[in-house]
C-alpha atoms as a PDB file:
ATOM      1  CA  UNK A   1     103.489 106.309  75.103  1.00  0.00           C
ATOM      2  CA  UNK A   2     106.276 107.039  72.297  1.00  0.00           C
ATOM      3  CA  UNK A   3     109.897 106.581  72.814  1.00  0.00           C
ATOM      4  CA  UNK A   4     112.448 107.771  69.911  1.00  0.00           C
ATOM      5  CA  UNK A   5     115.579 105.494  69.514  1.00  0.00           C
ATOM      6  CA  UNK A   6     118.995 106.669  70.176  1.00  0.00           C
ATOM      7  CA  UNK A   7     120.648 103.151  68.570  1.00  0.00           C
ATOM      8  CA  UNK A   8     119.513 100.852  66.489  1.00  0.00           C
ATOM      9  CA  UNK A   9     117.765  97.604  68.475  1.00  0.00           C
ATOM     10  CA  UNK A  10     117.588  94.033  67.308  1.00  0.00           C
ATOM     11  CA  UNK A  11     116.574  91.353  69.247  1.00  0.00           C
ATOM     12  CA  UNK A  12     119.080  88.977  71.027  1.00  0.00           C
ATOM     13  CA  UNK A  13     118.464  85.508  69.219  1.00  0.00           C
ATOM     14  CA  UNK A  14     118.137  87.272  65.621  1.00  0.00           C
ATOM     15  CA  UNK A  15     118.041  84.038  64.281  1.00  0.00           C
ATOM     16  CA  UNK A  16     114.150  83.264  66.227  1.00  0.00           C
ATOM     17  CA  UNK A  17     112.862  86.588  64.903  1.00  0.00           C
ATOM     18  CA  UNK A  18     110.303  87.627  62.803  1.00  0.00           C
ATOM     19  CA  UNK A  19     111.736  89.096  60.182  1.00  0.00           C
ATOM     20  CA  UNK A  20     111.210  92.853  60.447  1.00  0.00           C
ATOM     21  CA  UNK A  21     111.932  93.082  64.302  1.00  0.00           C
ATOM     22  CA  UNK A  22     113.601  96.524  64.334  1.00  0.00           C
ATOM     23  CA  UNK A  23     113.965  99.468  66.343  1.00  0.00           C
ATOM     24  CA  UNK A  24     115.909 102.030  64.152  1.00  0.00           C
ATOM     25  CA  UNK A  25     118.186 104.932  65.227  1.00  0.00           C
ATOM     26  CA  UNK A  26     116.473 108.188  64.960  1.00  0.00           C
ATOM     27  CA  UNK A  27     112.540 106.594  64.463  1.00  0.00           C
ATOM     28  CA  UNK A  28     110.088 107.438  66.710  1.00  0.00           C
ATOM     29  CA  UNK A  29     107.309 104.453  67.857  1.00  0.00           C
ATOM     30  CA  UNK A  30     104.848 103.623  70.169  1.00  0.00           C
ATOM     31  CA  UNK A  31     105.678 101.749  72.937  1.00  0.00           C
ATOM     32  CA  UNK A  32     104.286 100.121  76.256  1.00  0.00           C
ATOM     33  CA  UNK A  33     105.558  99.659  79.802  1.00  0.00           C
ATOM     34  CA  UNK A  34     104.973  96.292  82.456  1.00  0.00           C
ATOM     35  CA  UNK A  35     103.979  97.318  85.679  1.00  0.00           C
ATOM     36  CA  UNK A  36     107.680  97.290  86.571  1.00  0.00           C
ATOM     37  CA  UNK A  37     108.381  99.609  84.059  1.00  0.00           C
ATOM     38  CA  UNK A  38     110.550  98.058  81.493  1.00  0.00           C
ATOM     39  CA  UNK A  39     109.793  98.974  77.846  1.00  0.00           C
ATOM     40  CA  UNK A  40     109.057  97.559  74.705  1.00  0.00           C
ATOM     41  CA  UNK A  41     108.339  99.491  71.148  1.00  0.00           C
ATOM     42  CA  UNK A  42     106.027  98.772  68.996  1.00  0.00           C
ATOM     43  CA  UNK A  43     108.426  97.151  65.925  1.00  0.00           C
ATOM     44  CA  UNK A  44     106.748  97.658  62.173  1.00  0.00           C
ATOM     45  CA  UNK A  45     106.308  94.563  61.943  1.00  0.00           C
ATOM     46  CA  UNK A  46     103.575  94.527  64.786  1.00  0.00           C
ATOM     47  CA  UNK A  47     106.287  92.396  67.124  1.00  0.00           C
ATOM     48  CA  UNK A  48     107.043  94.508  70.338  1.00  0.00           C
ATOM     49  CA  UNK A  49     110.783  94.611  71.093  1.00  0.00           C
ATOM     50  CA  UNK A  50     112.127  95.294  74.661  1.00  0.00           C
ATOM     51  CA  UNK A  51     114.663  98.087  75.085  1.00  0.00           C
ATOM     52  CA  UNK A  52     117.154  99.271  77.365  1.00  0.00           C
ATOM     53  CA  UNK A  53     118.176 102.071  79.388  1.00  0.00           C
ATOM     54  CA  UNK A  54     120.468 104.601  77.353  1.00  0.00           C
ATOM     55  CA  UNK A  55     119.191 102.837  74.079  1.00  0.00           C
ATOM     56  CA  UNK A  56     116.088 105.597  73.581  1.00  0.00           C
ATOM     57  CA  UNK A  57     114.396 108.590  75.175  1.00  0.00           C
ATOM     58  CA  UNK A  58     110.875 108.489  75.656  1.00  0.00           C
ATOM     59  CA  UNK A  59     109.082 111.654  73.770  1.00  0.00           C
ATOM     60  CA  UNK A  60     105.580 111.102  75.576  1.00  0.00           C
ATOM     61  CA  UNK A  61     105.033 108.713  79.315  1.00  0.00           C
ATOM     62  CA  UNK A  62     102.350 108.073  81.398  1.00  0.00           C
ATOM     63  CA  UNK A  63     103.009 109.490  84.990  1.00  0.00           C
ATOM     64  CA  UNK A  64     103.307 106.304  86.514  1.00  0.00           C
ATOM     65  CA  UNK A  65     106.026 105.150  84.502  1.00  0.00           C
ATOM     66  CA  UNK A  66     107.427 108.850  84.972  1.00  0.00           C
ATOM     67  CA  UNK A  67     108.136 108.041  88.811  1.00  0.00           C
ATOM     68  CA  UNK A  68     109.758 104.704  88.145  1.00  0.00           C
ATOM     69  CA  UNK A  69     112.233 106.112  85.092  1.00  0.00           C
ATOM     70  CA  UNK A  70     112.562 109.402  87.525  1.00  0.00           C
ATOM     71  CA  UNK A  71     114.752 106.866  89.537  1.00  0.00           C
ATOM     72  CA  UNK A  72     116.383 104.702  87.149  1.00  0.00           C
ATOM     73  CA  UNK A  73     117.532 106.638  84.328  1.00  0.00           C
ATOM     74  CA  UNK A  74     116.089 110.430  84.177  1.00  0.00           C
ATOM     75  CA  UNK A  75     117.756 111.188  81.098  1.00  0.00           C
ATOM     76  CA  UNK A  76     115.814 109.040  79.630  1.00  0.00           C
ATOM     77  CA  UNK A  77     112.780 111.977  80.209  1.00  0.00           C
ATOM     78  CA  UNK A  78     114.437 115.152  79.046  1.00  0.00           C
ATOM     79  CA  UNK A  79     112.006 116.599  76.513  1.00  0.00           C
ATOM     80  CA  UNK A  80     109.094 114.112  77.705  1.00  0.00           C
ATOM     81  CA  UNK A  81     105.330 115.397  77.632  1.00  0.00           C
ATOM     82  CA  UNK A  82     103.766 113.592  80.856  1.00  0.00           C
ATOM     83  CA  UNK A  83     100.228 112.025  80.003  1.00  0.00           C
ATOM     84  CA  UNK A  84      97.424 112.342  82.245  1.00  0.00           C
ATOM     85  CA  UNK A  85      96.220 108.805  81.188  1.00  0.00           C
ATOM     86  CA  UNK A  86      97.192 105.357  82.370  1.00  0.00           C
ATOM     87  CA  UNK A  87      98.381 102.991  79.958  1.00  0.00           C
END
């Protein structure tokens, strides 16, 4: 799954961070999904970072997570290729 970030995300309690824990505006990364559904990228630092709705867009999503975001924020999908896999 790849989401591409519409803000720039850092995490809450900077100060017990990697360093490197970043989510840049305008970046594209991989991502993954809990079986609820929330999100979390894939930071360059290898740390995953959790993100919120209205804070990216995903650019690829399994169909199961599809169904859940269908419901919670579907602008979140425009422009999203469904995958056939589960993640």
């Amino acid at each position: 799954m790849k989401i591409r970030m519409l803000e720039t995300v850092l995490p809450d309690l900077l100060f017990l961070a990697k360093p490197g824990t970043i989510l840049q505006s305008g970046n594209e990364y991989e991502a993954r999904a809990n079986k609820n559904g929330a999100i979390s990228g894939l930071c360059p630092n290898g740390e995953y970072l959790g993100v919120r709705p209205g804070e990216f867009v995903f650019k690829s999503v399994p169909a199961w997570v599809q169904a859940i975001w269908a419901e919670v924020n579907p602008q979140a999908l425009d422009g999203t290729r469904i995958e056939n896999k589960k993640e």
